[in-house]
PDB file of N, CA and C in Angstrom:
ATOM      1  N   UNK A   1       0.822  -1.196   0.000  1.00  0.00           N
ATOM      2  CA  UNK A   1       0.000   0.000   0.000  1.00  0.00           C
ATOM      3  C   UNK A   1       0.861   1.252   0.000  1.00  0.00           C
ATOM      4  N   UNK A   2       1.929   1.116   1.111  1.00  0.00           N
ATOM      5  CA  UNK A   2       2.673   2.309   0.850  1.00  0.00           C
ATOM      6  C   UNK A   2       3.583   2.612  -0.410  1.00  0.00           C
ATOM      7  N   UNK A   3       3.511   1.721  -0.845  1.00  0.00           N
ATOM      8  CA  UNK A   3       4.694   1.590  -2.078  1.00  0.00           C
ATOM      9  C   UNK A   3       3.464   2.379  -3.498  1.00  0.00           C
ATOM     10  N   UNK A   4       2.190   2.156  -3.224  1.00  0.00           N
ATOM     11  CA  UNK A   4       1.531   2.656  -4.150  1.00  0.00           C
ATOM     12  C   UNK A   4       1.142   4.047  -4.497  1.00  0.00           C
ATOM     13  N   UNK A   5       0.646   4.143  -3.150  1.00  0.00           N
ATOM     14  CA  UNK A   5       1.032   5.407  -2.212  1.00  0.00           C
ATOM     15  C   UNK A   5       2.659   6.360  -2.703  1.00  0.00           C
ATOM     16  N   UNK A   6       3.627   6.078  -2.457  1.00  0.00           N
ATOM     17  CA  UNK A   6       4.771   6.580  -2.900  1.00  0.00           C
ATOM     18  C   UNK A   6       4.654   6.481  -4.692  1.00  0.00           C
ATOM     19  N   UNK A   7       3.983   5.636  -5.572  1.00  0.00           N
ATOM     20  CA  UNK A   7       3.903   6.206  -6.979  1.00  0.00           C
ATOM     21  C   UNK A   7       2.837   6.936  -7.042  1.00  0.00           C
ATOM     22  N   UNK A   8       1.572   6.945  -6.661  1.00  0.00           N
ATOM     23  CA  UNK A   8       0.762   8.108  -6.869  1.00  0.00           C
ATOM     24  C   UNK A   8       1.170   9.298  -6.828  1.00  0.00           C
ATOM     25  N   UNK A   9       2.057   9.436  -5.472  1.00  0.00           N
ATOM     26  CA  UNK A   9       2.421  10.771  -5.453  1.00  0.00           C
ATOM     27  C   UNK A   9       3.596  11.211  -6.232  1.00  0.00           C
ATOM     28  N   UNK A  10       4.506  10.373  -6.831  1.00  0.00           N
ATOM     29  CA  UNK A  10       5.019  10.780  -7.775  1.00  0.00           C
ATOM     30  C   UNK A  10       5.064  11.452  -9.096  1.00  0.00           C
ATOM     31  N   UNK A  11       3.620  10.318  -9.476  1.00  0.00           N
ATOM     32  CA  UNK A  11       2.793  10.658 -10.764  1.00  0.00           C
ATOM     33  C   UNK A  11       2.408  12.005 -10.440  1.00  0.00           C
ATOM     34  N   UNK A  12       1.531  11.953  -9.729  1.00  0.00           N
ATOM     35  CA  UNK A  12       0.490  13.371  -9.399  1.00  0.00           C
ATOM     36  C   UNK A  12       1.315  14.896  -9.909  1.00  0.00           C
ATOM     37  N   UNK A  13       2.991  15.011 -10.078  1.00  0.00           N
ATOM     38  CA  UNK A  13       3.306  15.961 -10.587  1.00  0.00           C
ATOM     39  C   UNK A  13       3.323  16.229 -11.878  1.00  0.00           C
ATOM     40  N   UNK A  14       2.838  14.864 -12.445  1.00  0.00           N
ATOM     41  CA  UNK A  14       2.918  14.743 -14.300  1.00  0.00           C
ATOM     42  C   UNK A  14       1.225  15.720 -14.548  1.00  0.00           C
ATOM     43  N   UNK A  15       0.247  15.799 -13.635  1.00  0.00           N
ATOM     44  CA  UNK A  15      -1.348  16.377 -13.900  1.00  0.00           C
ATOM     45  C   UNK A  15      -1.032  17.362 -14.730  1.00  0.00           C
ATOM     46  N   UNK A  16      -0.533  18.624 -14.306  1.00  0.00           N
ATOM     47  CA  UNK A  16      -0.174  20.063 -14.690  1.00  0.00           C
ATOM     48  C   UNK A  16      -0.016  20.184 -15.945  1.00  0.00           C
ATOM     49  N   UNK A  17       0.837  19.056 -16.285  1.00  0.00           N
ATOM     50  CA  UNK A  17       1.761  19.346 -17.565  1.00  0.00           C
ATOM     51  C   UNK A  17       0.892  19.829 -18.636  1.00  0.00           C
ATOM     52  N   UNK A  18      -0.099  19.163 -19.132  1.00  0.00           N
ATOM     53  CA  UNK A  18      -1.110  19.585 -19.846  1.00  0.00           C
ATOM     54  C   UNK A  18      -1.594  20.634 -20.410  1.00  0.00           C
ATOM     55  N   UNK A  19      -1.963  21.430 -18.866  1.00  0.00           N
ATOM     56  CA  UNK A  19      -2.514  22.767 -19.042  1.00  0.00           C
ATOM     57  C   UNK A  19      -1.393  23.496 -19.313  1.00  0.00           C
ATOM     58  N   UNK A  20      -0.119  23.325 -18.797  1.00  0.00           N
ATOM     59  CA  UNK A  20       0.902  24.464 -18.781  1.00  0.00           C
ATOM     60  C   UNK A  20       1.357  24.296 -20.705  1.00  0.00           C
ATOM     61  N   UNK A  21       1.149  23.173 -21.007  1.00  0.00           N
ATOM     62  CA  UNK A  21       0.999  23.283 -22.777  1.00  0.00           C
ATOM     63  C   UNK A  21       0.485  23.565 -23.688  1.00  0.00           C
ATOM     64  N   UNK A  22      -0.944  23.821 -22.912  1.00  0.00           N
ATOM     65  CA  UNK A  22      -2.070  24.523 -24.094  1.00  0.00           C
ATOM     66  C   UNK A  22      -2.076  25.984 -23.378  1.00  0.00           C
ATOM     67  N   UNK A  23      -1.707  26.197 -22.142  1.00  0.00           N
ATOM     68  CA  UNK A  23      -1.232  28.016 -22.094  1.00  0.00           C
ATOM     69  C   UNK A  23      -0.328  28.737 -22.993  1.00  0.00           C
ATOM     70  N   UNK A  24       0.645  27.854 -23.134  1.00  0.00           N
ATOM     71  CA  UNK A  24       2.132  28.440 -24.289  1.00  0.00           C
ATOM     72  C   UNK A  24       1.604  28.088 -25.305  1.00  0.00           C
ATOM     73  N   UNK A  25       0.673  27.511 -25.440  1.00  0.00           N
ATOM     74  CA  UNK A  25       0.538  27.471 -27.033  1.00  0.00           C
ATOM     75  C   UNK A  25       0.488  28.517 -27.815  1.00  0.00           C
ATOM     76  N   UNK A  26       1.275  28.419 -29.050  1.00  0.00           N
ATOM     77  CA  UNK A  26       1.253  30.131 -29.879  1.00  0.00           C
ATOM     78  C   UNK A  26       0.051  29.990 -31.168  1.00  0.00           C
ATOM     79  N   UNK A  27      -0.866  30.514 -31.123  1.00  0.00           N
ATOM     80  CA  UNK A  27      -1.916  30.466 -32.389  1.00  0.00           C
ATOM     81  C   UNK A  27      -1.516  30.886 -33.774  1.00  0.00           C
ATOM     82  N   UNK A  28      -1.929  29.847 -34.488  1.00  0.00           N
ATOM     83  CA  UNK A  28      -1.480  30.135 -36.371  1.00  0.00           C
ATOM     84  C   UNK A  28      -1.976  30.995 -37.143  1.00  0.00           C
ATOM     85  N   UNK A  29      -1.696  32.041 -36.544  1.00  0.00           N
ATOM     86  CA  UNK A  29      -1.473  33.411 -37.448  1.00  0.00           C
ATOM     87  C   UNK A  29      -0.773  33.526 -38.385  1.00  0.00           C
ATOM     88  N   UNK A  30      -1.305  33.466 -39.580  1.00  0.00           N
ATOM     89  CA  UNK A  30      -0.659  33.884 -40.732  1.00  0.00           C
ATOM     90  C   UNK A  30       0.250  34.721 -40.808  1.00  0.00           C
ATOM     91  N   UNK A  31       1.607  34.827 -41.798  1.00  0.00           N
ATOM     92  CA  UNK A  31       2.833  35.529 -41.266  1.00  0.00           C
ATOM     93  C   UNK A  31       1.673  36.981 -42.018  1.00  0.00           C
ATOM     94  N   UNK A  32       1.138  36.410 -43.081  1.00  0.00           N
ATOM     95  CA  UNK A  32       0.756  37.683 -43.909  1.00  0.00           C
ATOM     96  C   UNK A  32      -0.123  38.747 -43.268  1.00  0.00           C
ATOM     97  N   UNK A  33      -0.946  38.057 -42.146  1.00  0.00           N
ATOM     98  CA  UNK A  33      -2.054  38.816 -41.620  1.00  0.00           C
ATOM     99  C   UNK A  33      -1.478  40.327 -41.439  1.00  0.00           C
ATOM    100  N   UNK A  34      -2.212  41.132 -41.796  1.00  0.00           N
ATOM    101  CA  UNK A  34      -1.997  42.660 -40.903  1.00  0.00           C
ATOM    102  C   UNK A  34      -2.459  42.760 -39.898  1.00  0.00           C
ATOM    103  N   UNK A  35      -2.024  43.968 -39.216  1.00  0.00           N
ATOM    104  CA  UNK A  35      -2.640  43.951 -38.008  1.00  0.00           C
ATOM    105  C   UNK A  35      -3.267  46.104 -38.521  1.00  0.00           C
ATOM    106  N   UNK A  36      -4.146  45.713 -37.326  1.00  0.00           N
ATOM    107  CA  UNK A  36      -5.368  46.683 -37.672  1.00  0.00           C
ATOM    108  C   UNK A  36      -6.174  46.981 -36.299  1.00  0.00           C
ATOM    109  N   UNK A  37      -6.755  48.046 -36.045  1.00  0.00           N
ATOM    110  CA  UNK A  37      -7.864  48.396 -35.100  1.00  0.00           C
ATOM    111  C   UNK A  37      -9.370  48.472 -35.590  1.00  0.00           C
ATOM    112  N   UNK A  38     -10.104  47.643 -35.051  1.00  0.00           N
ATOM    113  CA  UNK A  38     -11.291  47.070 -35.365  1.00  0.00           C
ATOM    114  C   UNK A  38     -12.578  47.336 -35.067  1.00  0.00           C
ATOM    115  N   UNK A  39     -13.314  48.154 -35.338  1.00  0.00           N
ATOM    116  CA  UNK A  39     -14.685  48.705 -34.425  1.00  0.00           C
ATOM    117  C   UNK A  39     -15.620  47.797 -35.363  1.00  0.00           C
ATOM    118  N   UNK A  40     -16.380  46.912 -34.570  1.00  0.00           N
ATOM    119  CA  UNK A  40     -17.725  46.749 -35.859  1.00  0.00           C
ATOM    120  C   UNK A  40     -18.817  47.711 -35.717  1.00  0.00           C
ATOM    121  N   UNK A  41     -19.194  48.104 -36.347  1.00  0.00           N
ATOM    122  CA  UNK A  41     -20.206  49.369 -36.577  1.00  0.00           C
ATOM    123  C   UNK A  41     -21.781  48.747 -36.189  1.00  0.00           C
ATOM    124  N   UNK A  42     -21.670  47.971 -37.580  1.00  0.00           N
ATOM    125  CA  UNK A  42     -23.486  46.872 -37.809  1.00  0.00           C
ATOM    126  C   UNK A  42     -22.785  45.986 -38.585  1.00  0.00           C
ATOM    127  N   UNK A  43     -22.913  44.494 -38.189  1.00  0.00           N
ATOM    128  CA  UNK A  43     -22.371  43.790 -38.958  1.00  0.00           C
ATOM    129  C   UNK A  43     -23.317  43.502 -40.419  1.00  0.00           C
ATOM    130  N   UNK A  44     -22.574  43.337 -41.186  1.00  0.00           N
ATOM    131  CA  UNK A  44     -21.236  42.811 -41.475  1.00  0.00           C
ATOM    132  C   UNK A  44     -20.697  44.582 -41.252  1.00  0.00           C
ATOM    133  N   UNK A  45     -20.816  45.832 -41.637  1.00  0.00           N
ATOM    134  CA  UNK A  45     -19.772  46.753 -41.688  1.00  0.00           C
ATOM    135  C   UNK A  45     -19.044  46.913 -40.468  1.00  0.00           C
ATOM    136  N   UNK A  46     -18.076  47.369 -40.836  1.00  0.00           N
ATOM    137  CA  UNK A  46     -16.913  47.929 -39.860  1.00  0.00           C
ATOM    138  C   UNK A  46     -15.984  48.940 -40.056  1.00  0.00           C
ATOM    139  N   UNK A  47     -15.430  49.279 -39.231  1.00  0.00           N
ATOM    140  CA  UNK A  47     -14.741  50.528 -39.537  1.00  0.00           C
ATOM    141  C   UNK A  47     -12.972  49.618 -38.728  1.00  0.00           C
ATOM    142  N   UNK A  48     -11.883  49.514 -40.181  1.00  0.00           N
ATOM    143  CA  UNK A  48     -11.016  49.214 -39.422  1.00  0.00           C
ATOM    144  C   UNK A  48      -9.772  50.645 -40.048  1.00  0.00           C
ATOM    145  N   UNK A  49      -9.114  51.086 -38.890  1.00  0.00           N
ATOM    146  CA  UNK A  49      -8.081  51.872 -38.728  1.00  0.00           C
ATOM    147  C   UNK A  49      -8.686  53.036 -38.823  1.00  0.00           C
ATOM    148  N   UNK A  50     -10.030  53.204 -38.701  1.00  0.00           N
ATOM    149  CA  UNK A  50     -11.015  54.427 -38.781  1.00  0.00           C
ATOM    150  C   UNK A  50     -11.722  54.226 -40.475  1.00  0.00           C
ATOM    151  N   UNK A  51     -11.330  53.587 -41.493  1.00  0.00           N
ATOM    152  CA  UNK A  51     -11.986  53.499 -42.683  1.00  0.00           C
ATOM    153  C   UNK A  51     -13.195  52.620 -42.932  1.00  0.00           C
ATOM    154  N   UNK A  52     -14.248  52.854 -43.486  1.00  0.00           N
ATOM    155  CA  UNK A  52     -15.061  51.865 -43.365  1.00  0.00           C
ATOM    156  C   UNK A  52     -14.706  50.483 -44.425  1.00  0.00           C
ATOM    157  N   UNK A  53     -15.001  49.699 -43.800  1.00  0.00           N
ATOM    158  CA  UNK A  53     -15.099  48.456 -44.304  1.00  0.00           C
ATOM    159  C   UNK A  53     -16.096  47.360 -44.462  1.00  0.00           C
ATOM    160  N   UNK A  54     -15.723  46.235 -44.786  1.00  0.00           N
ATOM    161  CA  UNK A  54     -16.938  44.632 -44.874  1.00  0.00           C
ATOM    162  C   UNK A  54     -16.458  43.978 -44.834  1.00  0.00           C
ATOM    163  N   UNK A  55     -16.706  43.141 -43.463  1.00  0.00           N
ATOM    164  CA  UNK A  55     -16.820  41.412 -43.167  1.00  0.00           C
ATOM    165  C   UNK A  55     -17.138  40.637 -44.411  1.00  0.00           C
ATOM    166  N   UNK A  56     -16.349  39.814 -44.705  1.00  0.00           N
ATOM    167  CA  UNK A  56     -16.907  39.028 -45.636  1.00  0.00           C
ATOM    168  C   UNK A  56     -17.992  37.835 -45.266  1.00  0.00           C
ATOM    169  N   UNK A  57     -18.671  37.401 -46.012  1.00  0.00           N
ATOM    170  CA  UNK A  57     -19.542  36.352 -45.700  1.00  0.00           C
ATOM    171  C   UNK A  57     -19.238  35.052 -45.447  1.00  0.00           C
ATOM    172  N   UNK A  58     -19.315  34.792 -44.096  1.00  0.00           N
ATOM    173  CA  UNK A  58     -18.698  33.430 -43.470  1.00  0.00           C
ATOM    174  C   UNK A  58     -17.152  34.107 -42.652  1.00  0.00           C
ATOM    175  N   UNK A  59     -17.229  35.542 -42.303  1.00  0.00           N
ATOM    176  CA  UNK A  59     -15.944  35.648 -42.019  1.00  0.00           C
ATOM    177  C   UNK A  59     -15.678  34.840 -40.189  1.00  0.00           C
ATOM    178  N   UNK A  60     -14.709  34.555 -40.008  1.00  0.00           N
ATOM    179  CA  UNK A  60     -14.512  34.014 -38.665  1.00  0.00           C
ATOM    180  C   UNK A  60     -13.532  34.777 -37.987  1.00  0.00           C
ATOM    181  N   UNK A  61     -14.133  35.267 -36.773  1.00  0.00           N
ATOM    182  CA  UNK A  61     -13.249  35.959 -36.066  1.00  0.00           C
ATOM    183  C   UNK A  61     -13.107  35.275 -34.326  1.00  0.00           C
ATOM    184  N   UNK A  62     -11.769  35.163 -34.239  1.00  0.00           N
ATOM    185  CA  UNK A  62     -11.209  34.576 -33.393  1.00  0.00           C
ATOM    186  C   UNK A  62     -10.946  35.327 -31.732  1.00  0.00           C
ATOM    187  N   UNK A  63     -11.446  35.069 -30.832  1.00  0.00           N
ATOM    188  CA  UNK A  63     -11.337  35.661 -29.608  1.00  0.00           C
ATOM    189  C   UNK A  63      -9.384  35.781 -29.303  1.00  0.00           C
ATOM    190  N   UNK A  64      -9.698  36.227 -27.907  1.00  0.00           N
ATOM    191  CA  UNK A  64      -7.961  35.843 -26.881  1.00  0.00           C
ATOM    192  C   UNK A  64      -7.514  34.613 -26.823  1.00  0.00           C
ATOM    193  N   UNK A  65      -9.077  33.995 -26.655  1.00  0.00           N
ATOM    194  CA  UNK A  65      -8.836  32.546 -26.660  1.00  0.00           C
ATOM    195  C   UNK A  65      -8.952  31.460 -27.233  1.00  0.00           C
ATOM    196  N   UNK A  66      -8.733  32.081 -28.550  1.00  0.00           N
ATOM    197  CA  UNK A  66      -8.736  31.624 -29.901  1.00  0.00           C
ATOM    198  C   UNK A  66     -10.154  30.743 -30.171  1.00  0.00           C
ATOM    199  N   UNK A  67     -11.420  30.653 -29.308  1.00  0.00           N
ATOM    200  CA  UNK A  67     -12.469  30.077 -29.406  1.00  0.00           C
ATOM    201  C   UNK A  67     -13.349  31.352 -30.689  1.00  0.00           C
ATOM    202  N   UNK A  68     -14.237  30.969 -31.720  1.00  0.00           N
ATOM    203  CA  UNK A  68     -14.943  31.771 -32.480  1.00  0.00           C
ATOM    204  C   UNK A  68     -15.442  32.816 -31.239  1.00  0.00           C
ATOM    205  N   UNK A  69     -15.962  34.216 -32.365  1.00  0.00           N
ATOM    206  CA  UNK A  69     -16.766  35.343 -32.203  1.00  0.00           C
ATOM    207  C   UNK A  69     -17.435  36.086 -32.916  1.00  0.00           C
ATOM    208  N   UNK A  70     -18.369  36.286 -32.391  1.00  0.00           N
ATOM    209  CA  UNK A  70     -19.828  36.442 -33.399  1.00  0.00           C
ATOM    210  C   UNK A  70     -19.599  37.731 -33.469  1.00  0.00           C
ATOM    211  N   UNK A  71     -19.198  38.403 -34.610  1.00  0.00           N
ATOM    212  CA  UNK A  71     -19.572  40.070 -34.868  1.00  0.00           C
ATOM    213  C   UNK A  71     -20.731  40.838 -34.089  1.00  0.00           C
ATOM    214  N   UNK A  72     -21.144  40.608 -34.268  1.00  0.00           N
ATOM    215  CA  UNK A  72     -22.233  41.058 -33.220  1.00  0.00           C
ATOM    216  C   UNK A  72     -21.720  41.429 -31.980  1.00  0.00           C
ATOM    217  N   UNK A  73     -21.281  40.281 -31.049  1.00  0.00           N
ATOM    218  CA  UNK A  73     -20.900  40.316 -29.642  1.00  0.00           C
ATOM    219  C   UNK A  73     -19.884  41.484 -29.572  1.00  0.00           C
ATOM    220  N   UNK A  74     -19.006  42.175 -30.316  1.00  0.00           N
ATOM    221  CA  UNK A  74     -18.200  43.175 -30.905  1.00  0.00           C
ATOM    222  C   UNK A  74     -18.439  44.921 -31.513  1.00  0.00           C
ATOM    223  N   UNK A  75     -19.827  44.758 -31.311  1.00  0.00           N
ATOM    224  CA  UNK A  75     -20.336  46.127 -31.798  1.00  0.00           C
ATOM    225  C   UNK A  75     -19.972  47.321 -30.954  1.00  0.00           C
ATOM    226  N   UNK A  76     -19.499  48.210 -31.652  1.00  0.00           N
ATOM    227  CA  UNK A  76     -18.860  49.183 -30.747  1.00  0.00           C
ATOM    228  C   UNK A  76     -17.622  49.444 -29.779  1.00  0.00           C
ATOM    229  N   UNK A  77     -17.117  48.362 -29.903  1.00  0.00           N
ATOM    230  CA  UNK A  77     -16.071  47.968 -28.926  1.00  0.00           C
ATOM    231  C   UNK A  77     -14.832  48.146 -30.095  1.00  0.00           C
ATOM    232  N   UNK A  78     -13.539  48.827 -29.502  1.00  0.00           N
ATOM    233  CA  UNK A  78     -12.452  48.884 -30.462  1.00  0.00           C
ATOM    234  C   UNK A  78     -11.089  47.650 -30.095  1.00  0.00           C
ATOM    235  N   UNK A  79     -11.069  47.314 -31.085  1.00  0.00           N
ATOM    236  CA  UNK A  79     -10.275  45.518 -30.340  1.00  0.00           C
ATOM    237  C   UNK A  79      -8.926  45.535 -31.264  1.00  0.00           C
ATOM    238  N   UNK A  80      -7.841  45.647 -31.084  1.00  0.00           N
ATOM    239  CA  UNK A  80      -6.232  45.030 -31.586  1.00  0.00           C
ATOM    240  C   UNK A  80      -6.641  43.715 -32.630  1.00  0.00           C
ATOM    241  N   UNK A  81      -6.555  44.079 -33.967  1.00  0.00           N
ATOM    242  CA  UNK A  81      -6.185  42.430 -34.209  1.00  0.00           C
ATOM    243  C   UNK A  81      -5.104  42.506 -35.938  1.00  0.00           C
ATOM    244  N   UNK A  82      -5.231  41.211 -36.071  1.00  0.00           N
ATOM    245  CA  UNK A  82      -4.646  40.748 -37.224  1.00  0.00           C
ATOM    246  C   UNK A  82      -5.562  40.079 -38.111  1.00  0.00           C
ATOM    247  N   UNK A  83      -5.351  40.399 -39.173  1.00  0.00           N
ATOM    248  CA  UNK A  83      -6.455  39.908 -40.390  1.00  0.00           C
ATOM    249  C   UNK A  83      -6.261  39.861 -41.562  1.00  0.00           C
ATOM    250  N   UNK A  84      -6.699  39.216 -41.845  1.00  0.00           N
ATOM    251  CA  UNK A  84      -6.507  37.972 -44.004  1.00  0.00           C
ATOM    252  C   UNK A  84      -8.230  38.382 -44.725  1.00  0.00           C
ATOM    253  N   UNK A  85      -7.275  39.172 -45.556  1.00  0.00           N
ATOM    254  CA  UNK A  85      -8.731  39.315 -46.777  1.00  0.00           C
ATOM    255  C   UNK A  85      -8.607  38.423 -47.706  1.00  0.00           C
ATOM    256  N   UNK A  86     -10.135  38.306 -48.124  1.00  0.00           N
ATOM    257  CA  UNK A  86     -10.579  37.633 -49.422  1.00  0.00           C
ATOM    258  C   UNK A  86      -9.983  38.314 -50.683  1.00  0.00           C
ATOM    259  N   UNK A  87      -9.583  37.380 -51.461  1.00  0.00           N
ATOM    260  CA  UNK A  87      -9.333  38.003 -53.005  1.00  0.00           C
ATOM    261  C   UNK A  87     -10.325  39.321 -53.774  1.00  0.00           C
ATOM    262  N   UNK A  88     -11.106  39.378 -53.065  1.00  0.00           N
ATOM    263  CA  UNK A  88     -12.203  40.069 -53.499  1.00  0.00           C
ATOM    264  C   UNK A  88     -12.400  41.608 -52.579  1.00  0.00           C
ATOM    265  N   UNK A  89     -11.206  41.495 -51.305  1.00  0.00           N
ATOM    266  CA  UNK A  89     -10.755  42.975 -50.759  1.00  0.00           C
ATOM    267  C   UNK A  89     -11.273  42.741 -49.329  1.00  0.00           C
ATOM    268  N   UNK A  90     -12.847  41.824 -49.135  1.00  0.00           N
ATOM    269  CA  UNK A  90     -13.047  41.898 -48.084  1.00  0.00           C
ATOM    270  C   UNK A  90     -12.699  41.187 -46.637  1.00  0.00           C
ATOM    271  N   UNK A  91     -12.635  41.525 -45.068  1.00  0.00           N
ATOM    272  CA  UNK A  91     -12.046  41.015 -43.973  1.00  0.00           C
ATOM    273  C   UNK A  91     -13.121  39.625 -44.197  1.00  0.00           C
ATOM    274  N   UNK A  92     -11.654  38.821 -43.925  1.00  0.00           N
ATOM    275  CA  UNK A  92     -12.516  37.241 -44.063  1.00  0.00           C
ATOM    276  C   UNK A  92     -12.060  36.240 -42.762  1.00  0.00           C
ATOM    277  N   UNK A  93     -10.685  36.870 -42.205  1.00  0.00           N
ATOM    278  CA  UNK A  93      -9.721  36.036 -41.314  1.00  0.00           C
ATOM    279  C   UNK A  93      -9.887  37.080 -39.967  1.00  0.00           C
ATOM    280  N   UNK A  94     -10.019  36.919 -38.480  1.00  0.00           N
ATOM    281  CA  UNK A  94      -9.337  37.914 -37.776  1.00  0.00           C
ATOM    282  C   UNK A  94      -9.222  37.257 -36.538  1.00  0.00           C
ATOM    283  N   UNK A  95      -8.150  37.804 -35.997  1.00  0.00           N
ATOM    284  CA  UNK A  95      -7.659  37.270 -34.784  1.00  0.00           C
ATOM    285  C   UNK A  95      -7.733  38.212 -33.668  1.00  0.00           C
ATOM    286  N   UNK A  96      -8.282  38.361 -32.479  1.00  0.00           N
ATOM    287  CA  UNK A  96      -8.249  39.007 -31.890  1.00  0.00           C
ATOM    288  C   UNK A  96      -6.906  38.978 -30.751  1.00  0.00           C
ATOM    289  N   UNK A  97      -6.140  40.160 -30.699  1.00  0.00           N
ATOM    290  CA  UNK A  97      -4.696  39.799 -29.915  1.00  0.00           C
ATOM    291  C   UNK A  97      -4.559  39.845 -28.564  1.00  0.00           C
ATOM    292  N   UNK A  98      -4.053  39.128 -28.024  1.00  0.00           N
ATOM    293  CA  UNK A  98      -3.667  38.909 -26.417  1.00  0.00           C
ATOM    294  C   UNK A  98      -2.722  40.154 -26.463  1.00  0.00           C
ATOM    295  N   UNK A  99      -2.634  40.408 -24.771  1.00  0.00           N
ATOM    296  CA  UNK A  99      -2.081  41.722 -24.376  1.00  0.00           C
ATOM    297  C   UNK A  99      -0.443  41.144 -24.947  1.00  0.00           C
ATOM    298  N   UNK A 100       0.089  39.476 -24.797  1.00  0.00           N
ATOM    299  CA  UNK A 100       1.236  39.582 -25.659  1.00  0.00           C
ATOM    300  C   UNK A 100       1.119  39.851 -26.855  1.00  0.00           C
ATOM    301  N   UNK A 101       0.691  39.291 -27.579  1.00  0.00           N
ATOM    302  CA  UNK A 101       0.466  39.554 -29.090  1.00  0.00           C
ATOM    303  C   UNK A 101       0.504  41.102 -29.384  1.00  0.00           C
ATOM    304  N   UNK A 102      -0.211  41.968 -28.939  1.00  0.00           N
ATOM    305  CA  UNK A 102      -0.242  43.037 -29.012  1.00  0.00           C
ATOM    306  C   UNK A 102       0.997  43.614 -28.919  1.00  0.00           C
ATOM    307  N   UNK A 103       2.237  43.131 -27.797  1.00  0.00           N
ATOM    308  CA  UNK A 103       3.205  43.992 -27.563  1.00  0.00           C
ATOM    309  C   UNK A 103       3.895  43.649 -28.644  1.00  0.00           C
ATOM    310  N   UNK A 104       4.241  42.463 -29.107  1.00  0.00           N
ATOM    311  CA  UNK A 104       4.941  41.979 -29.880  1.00  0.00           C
ATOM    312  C   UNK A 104       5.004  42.904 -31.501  1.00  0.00           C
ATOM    313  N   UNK A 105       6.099  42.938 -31.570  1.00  0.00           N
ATOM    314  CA  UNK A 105       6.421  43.588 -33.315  1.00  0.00           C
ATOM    315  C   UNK A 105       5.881  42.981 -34.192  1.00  0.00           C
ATOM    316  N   UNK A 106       5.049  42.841 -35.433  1.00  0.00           N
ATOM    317  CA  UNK A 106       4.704  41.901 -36.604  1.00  0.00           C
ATOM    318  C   UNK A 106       5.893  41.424 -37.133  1.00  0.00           C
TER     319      UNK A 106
END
C-alpha cells in the first residue's frame, strides 16, 4: 500500500503538464495577416483603422482565446487584431490579440 502510495504521489506531478501546454501554445497566425484596429459598426460593416469596411460572408473571427466570435458580440467595442482578406478585398480572417500579441512587433 505504501509503495503505491509513494507512486501516486510521484505521478500526481505529471497532472499540470497539460494545461501548462495549451497556455504556451502560440496560435497560427498567418505571417501575412496585418494587423489593424477594429470597431464593428453593424455587422457585417466595420470601420477598421477608422476606414469603413466589410466582413466578408462566413468571415470568422477569433477571440484571446482563440475560441470563435460572433460580430455582433463586438459592436462598438475597439479591439487590436490581425487579419486575411478575401481576393475580393473583403475582412474574411481575424484574430483578436492577447495583451502579448499586441506587444509583440509583426
Amino acid at each position: 500500500m505504501a509503495a503505491l502510495l509513494a507512486l501516486s504521489a510521484g505521478l500526481a506531478w505529471l497532472l499540470p503538464l497539460p494545461a501548462v501546454a495549451q497556455d504556451t501554445m502560440q496560435r497560427p497566425i498567418p505571417i501575412a495577416a496585418k494587423r489593424g484596429l477594429l470597431v464593428v459598426t453593424q455587422p457585417p460593416e466595420v470601420l477598421l483603422d477608422g476606414r469603413p469596411d466589410r466582413l466578408s460572408p462566413g468571415t470568422r473571427i477569433r477571440g484571446r482565446n482563440n475560441l470563435l466570435v460572433l460580430s455582433a458580440s463586438l459592436v462598438g467595442q475597439e479591439v487590436l487584431v490581425r487579419y486575411v482578406r478575401t481576393p475580393e478585398g473583403q475582412i474574411h480572417d481575424v484574430w483578436i490579440l492577447t495583451e502579448a500579441e499586441a506587444q509583440a512587433k509583426p
